[in-house]
N, C-alpha and C. Protein backbone atom coordinates (compact mmCIF):
# COMPACT_ATOMS: atom_id res chain seq x y z
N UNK A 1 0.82 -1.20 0.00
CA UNK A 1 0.00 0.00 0.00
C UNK A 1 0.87 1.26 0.00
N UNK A 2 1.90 1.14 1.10
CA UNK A 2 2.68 2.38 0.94
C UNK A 2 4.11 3.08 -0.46
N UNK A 3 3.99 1.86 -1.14
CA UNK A 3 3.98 1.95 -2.66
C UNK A 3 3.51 2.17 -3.44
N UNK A 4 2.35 2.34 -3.41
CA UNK A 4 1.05 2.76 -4.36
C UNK A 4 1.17 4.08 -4.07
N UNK A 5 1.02 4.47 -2.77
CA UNK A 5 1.35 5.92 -2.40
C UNK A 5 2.77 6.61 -3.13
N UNK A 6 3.71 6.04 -2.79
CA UNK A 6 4.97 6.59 -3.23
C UNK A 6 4.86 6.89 -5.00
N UNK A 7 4.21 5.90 -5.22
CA UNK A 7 4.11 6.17 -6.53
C UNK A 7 3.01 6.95 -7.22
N UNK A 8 2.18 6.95 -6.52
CA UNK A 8 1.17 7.84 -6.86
C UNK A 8 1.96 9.57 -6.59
N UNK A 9 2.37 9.56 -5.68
CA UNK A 9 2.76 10.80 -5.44
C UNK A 9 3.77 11.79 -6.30
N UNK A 10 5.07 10.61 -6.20
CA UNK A 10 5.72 10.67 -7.89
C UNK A 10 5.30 11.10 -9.11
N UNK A 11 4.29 10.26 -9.40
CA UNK A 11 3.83 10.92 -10.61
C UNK A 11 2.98 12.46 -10.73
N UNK A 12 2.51 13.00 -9.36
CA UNK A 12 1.73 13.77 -9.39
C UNK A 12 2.68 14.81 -9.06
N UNK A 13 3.81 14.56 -8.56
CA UNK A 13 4.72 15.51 -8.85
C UNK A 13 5.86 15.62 -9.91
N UNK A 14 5.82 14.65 -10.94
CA UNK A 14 5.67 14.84 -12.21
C UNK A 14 4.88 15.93 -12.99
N UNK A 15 3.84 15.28 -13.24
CA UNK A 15 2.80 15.79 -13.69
C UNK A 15 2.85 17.86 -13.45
N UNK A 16 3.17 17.74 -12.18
CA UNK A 16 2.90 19.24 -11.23
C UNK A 16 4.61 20.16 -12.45
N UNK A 17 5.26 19.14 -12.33
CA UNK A 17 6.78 19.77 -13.05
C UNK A 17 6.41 20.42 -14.13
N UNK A 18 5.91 19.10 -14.92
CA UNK A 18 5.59 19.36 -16.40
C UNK A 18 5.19 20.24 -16.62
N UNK A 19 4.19 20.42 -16.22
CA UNK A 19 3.16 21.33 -16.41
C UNK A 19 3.79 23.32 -16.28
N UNK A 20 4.55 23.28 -14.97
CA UNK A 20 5.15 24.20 -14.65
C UNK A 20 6.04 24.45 -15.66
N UNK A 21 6.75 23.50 -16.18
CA UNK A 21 7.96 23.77 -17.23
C UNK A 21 7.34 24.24 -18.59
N UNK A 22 5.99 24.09 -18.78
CA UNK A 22 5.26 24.72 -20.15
C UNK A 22 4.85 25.94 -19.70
N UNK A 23 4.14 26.16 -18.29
CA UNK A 23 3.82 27.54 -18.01
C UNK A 23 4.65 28.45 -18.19
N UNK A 24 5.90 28.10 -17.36
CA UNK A 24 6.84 29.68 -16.98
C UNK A 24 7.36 29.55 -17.93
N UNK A 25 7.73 30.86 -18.37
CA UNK A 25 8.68 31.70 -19.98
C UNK A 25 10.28 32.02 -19.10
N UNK A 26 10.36 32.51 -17.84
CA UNK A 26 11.59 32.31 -17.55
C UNK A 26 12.78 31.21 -17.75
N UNK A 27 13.89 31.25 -18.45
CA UNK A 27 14.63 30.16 -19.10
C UNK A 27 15.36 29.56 -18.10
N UNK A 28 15.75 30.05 -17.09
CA UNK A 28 16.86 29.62 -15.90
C UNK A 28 15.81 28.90 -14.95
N UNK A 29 14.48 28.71 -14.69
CA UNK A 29 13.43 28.34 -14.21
C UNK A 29 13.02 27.08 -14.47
N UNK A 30 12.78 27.01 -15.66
CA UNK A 30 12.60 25.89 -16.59
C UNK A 30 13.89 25.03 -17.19
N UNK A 31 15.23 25.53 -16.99
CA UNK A 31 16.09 24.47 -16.63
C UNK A 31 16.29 23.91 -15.48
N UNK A 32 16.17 24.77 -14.49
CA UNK A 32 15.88 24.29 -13.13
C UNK A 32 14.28 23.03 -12.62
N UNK A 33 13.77 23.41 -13.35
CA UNK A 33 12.64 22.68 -13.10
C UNK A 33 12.92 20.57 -14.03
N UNK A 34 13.44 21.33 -15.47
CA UNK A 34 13.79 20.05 -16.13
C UNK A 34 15.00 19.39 -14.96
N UNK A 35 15.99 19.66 -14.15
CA UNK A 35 16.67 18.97 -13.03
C UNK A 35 15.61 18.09 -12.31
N UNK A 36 14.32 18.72 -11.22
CA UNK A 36 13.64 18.74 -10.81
C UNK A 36 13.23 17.07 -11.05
N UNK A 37 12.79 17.23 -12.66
CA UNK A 37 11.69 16.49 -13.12
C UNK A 37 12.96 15.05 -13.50
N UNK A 38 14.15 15.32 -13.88
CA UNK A 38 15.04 14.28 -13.85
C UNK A 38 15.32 13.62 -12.33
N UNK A 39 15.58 14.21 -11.80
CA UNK A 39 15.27 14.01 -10.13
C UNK A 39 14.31 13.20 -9.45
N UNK A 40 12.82 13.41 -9.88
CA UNK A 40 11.64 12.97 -9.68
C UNK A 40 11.24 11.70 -10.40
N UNK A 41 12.23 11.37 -11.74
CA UNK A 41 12.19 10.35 -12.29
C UNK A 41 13.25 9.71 -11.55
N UNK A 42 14.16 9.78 -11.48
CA UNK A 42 15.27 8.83 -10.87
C UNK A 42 14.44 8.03 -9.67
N UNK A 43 14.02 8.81 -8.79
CA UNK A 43 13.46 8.41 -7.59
C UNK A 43 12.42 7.31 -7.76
N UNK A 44 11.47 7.94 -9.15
CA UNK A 44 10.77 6.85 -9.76
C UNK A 44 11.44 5.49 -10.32
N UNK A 45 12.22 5.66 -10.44
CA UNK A 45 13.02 4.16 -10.82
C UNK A 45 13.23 3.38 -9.88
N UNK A 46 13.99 4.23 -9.08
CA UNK A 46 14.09 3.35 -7.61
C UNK A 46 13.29 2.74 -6.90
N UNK A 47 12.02 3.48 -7.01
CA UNK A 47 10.88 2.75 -6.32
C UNK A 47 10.53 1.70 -7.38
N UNK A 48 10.92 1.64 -8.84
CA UNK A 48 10.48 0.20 -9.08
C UNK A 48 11.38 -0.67 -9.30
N UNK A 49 12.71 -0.44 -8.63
CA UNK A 49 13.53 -1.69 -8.56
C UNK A 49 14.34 -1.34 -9.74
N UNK A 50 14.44 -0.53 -10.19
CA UNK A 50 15.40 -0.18 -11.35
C UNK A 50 17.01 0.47 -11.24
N UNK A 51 17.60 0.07 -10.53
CA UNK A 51 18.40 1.02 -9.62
C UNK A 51 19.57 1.42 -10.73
N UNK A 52 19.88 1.18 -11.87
CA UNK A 52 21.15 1.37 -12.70
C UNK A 52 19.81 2.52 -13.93
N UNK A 53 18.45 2.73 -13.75
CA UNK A 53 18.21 3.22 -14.97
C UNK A 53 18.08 4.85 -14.18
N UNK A 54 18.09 4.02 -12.67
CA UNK A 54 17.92 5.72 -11.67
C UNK A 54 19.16 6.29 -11.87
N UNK A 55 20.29 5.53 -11.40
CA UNK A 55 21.91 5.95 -11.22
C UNK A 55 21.80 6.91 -13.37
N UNK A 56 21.73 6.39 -14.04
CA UNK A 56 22.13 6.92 -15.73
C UNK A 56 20.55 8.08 -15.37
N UNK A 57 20.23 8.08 -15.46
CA UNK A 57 19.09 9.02 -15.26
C UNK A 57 18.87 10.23 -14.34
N UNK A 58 19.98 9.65 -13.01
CA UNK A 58 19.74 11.05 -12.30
C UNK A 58 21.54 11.85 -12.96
N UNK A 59 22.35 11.06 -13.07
CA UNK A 59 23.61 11.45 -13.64
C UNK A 59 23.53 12.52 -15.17
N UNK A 60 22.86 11.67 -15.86
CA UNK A 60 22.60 11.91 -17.21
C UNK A 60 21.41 13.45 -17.26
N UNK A 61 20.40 12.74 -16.68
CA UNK A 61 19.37 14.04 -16.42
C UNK A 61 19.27 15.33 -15.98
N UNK A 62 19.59 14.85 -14.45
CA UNK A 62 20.00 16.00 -13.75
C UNK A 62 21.26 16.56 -14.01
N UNK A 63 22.25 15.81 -13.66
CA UNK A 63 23.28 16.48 -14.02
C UNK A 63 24.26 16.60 -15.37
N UNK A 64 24.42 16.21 -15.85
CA UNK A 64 25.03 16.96 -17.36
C UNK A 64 24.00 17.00 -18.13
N UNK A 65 22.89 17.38 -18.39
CA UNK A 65 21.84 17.79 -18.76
C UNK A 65 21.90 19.16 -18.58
N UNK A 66 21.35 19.20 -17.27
CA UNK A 66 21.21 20.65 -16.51
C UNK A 66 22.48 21.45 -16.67
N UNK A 67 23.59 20.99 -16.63
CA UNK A 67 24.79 21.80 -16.66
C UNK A 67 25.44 22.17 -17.91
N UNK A 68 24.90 21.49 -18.88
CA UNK A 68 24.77 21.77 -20.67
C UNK A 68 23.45 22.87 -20.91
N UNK A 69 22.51 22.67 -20.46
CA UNK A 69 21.47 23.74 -20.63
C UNK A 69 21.75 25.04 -19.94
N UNK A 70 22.75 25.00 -18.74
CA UNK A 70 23.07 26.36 -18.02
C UNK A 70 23.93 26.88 -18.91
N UNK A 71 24.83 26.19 -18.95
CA UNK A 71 25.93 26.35 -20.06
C UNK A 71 25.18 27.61 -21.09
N UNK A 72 24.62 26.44 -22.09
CA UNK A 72 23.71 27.18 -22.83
C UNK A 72 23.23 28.60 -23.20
N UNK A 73 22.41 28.63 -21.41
CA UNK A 73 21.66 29.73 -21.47
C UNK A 73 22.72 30.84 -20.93
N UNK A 74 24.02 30.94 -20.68
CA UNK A 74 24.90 32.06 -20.59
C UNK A 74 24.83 32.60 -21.86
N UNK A 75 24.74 32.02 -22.96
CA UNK A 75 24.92 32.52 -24.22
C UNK A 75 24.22 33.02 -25.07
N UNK A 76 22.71 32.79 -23.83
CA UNK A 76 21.47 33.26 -24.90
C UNK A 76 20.58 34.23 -23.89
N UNK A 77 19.13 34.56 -24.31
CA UNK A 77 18.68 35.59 -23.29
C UNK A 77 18.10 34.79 -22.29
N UNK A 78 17.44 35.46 -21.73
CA UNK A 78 17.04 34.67 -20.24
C UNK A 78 16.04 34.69 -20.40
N UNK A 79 15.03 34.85 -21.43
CA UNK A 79 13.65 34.54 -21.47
C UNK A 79 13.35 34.12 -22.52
N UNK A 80 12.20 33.46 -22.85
CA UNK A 80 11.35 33.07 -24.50
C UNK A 80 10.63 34.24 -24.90
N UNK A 81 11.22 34.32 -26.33
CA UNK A 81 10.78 35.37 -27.29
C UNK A 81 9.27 34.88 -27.04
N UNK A 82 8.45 35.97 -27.62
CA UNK A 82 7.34 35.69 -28.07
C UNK A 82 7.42 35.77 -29.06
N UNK A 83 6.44 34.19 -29.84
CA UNK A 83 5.93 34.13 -31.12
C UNK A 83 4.91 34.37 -31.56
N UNK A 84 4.77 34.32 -32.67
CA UNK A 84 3.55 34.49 -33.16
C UNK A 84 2.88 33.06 -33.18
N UNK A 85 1.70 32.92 -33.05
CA UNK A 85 0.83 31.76 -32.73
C UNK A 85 0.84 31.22 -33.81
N UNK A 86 0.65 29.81 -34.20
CA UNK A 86 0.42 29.03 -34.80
C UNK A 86 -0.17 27.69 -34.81
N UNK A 87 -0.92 27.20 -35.58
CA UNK A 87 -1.32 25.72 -35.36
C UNK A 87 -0.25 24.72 -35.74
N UNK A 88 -0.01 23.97 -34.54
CA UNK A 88 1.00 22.78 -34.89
C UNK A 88 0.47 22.19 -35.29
N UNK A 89 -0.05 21.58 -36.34
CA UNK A 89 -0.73 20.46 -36.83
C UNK A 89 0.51 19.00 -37.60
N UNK A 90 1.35 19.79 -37.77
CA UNK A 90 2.61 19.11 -38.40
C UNK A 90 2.77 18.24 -37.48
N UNK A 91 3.55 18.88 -36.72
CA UNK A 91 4.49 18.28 -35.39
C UNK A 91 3.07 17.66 -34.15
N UNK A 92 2.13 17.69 -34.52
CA UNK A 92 1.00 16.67 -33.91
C UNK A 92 1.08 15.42 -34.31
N UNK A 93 0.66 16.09 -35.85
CA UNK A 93 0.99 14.60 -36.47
C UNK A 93 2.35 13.27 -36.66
N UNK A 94 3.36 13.83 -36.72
CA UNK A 94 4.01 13.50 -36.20
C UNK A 94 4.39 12.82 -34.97
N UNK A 95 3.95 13.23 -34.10
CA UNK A 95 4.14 12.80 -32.56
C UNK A 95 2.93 11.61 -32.89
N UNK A 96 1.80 11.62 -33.16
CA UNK A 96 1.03 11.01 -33.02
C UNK A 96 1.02 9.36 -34.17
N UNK A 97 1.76 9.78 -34.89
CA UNK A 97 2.33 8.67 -36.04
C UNK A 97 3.24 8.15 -35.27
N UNK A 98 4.08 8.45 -34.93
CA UNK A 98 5.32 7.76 -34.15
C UNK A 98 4.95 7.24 -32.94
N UNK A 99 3.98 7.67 -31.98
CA UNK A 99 3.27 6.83 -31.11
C UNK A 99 2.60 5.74 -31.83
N UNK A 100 1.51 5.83 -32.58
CA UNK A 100 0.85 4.72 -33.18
C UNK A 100 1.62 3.37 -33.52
N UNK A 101 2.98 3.72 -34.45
CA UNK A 101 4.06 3.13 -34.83
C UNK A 101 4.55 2.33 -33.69
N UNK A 102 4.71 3.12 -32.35
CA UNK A 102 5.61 2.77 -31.04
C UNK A 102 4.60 1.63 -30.58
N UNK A 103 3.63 1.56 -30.58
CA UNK A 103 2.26 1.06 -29.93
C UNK A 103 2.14 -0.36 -31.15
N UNK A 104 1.83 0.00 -32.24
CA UNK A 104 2.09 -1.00 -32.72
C UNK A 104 3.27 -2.14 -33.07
N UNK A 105 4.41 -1.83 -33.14
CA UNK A 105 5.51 -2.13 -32.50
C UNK A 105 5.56 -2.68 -31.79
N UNK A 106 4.68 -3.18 -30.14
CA UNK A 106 4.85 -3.47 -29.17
C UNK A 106 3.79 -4.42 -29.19
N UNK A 107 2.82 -4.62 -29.85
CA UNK A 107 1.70 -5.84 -30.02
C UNK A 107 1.81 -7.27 -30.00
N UNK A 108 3.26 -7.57 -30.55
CA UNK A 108 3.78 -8.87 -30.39
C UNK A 108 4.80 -9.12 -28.98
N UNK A 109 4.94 -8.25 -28.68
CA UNK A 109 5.98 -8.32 -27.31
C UNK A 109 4.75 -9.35 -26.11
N UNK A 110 5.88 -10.37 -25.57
CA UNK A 110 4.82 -11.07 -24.59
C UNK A 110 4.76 -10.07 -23.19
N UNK A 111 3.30 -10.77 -22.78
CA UNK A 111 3.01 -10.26 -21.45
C UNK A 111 4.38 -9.92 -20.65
N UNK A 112 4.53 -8.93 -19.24
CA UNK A 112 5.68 -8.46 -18.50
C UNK A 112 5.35 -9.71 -18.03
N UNK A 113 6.42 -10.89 -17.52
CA UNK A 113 6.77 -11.61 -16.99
C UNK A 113 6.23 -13.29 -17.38
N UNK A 114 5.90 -13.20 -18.58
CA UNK A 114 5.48 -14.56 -19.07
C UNK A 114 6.28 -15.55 -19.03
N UNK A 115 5.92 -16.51 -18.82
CA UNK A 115 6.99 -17.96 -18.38
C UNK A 115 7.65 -18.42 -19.74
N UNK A 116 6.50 -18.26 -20.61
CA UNK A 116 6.84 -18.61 -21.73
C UNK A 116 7.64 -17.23 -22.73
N UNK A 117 8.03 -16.49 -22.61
CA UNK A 117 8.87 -15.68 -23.03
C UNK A 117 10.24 -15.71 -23.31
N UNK A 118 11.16 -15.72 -24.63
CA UNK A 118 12.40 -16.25 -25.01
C UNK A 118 13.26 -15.94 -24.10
N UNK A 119 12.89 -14.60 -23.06
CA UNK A 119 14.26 -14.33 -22.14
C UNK A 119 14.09 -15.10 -21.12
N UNK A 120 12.84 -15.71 -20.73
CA UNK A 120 13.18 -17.00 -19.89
C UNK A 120 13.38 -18.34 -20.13
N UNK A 121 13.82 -18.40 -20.86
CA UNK A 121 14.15 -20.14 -21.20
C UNK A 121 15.74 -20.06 -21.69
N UNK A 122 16.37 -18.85 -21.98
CA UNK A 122 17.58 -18.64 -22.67
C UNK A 122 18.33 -18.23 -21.48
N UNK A 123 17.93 -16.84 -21.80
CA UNK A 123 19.30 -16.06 -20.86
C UNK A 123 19.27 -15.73 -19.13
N UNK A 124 17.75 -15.65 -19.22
CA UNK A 124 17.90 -15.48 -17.40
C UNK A 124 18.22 -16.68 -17.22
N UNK A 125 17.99 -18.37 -17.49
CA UNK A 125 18.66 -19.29 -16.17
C UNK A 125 20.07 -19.03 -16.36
N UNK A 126 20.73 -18.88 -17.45
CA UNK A 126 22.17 -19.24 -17.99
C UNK A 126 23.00 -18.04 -16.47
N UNK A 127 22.12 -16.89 -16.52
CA UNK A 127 22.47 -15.71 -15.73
C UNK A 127 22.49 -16.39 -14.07
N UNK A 128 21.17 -17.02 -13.84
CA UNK A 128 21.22 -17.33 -12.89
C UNK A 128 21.98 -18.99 -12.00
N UNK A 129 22.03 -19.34 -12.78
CA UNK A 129 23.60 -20.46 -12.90
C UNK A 129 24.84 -20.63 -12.89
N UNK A 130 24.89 -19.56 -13.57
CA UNK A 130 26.43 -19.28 -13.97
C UNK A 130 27.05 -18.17 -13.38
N UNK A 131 26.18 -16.99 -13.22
CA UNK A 131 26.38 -15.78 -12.98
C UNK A 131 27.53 -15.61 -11.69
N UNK A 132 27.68 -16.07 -10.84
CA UNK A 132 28.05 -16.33 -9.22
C UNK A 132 29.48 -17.03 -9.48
N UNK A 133 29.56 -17.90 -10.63
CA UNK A 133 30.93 -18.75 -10.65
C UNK A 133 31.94 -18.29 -11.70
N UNK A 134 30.86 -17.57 -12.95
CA UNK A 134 31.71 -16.74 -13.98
C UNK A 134 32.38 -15.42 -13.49
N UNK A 135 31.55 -14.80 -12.66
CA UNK A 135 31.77 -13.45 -12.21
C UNK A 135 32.70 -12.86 -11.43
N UNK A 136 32.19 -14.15 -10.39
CA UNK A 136 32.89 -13.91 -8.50
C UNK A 136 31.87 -12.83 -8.31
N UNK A 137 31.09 -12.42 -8.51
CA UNK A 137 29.80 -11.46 -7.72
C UNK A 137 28.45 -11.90 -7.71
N UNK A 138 28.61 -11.88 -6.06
CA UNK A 138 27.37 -12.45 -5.39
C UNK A 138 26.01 -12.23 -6.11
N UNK A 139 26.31 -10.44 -6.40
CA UNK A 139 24.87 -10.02 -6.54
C UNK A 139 24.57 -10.03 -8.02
N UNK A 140 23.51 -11.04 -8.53
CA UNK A 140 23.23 -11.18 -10.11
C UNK A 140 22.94 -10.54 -10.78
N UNK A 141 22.60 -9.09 -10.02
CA UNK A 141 22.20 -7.44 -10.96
C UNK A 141 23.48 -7.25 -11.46
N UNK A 142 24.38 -6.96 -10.32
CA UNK A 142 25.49 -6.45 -10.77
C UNK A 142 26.56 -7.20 -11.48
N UNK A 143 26.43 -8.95 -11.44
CA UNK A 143 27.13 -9.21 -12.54
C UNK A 143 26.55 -8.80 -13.77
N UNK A 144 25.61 -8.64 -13.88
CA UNK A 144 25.30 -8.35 -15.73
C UNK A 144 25.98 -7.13 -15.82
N UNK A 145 25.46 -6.04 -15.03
CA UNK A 145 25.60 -4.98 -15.03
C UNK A 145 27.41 -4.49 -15.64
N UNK A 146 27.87 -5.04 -14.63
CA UNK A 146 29.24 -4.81 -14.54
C UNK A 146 30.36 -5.95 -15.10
N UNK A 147 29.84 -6.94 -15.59
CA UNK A 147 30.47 -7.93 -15.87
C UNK A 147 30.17 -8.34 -17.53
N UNK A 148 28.55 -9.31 -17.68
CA UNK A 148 28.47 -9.33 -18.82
C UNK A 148 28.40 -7.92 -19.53
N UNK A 149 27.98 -6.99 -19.08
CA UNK A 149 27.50 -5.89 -20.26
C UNK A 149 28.68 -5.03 -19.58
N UNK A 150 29.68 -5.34 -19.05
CA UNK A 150 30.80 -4.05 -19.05
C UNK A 150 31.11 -3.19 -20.15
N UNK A 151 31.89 -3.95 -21.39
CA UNK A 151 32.15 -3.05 -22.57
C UNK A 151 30.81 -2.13 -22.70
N UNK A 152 29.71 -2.54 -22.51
CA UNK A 152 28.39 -1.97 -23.14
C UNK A 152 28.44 -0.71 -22.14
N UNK A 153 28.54 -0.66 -20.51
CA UNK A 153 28.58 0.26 -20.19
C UNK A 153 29.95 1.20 -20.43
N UNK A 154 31.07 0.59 -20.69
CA UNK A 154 32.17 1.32 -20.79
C UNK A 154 32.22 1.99 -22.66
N UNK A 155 30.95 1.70 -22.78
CA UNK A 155 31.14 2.21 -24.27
C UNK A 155 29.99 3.45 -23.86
N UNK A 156 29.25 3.66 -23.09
CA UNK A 156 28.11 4.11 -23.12
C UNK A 156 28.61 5.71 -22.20
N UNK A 157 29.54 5.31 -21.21
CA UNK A 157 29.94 6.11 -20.53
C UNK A 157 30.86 6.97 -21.79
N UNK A 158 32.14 6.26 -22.37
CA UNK A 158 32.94 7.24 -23.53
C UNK A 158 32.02 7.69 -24.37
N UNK A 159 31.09 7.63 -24.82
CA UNK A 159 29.98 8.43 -26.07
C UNK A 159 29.66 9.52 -24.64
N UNK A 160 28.98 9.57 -23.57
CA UNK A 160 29.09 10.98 -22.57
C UNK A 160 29.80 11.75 -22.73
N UNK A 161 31.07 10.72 -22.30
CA UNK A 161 32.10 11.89 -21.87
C UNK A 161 32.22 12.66 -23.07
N UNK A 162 32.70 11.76 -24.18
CA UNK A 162 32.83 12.83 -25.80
C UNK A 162 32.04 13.30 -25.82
N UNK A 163 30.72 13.26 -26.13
CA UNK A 163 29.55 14.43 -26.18
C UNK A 163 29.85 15.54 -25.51
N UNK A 164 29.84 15.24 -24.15
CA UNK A 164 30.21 16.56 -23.38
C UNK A 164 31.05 17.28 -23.27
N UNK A 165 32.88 16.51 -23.72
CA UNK A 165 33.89 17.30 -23.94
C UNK A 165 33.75 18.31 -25.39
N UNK A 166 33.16 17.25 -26.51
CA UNK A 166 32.81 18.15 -27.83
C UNK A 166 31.68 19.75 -27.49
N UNK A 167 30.82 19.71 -26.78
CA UNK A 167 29.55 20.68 -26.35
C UNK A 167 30.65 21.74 -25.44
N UNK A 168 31.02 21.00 -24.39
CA UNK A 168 32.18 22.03 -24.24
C UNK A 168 33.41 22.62 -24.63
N UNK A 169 33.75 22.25 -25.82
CA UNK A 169 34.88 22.65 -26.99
C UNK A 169 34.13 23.72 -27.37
N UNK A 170 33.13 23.18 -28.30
CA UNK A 170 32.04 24.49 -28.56
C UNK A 170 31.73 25.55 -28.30
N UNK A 171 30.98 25.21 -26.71
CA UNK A 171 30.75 26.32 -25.98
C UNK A 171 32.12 27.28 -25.53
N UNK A 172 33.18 26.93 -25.53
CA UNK A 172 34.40 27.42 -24.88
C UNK A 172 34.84 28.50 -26.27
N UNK A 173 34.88 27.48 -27.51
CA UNK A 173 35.25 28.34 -28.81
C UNK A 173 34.45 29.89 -28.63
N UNK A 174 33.30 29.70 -28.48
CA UNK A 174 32.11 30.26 -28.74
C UNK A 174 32.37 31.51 -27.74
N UNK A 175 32.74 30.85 -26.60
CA UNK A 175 32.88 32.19 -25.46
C UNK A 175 34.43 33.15 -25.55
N UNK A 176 35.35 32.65 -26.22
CA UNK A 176 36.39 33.46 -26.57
C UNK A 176 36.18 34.33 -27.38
N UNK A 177 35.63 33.79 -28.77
CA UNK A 177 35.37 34.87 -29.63
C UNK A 177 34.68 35.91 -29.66
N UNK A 178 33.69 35.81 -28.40
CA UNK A 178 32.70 36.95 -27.89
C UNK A 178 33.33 38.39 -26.71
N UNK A 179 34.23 37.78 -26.38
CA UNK A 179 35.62 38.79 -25.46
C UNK A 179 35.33 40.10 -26.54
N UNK A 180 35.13 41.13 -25.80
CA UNK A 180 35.18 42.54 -26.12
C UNK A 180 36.65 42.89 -26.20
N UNK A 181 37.37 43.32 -27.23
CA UNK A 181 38.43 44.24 -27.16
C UNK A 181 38.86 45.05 -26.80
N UNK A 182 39.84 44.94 -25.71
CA UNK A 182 40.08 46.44 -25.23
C UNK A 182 41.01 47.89 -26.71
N UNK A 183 41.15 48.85 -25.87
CA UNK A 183 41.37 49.69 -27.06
C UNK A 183 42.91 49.73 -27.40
N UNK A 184 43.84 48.57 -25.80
CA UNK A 184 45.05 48.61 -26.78
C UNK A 184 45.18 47.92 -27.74
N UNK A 185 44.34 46.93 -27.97
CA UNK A 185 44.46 45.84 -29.18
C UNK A 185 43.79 46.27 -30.47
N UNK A 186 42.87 47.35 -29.98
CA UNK A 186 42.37 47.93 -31.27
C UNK A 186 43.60 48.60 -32.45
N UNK A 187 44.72 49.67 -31.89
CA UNK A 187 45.61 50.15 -31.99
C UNK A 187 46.81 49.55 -33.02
């Protein structure tokens, strides 16, 4: 019961983010709030047993997220222009094709936890057999985690880091060339 709560609450402070992050036009607000809402998801993971999608999610989300969007907004104004109104009808459709697509896509996927499902007859026993004597780690999350799928995370972590060293090459280029001249260099 007191899971249902936790999670109910979660989402309603989701929901409460979102919502806030479409209202306010202030830009430093609404990056602050997108932290917030990465934050509020992490926590959501945790409560469902997801603990490596919380760890990449509050890392990834909150923080070099948020610190690429601050970044960012040094370089730009601190509020949203106003536009002129328009009907999105494009970018509806769109969203709404690619859901349909996503949804249908997923029609053949078996029930969450079916007995009869290929990842149980293959790879979870092999995991749960082997896992403890291949590994030397007790805990069978973290051999996959850290063992079978190492390269996978050690590949996943170098595409970060490059992303973020390239965004900050960028941003760094970007902030030199904007240096005001003083008037002995004019000379």
């Amino acid at each position: 019961m007191i899971d249902i709560l936790i999670d109910i609450t979660l989402l309603a402070f989701l929901a409460i983010t979102a919502i806030a992050i479409i209202r306010i036009r202030n830009l430093f607000a609404v990056v602050m709030l997108f932290g917030i809402y990465s934050l509020l998801t992490a926590g959501l993971f945790v409560v469902l047993d997801a603990a490596d999608v919380a760890f990449t999610e509050a890392a990834v989300g909150a923080g070099i997220s948020t610190v690429l969007m601050l970044a960012t907004l040094a370089l730009t104004k601190k509020h949203e222009e106003k536009r002129p109104t328009h009907k999105p009808w494009l970018p509806l459709t769109v969203v709404l094709v690619t859901g349909g697509a996503l949804v249908y896509g997923t029609l053949d996927i078996p029930p969450f936890g079916d007995a009869n499902a290929p990842a149980q007859h293959h790879v979870a026993p092999r995991y749960i057999e082997q896992s403890a004597n291949e590994t030397g780690v007790p805990n069978m999350v973290t051999a996959v985690l850290a063992s079978y799928r190492g390269f996978d995370t050690l590949g996943e972590t170098t595409v970060i880091l490059t992303a973020g060293i390239g965004v900050m090459l960028l941003l760094g280029g970007r902030l030199s060339r904007r240096k005001p001249q003083s008037n002995e260099d004019k000379t």
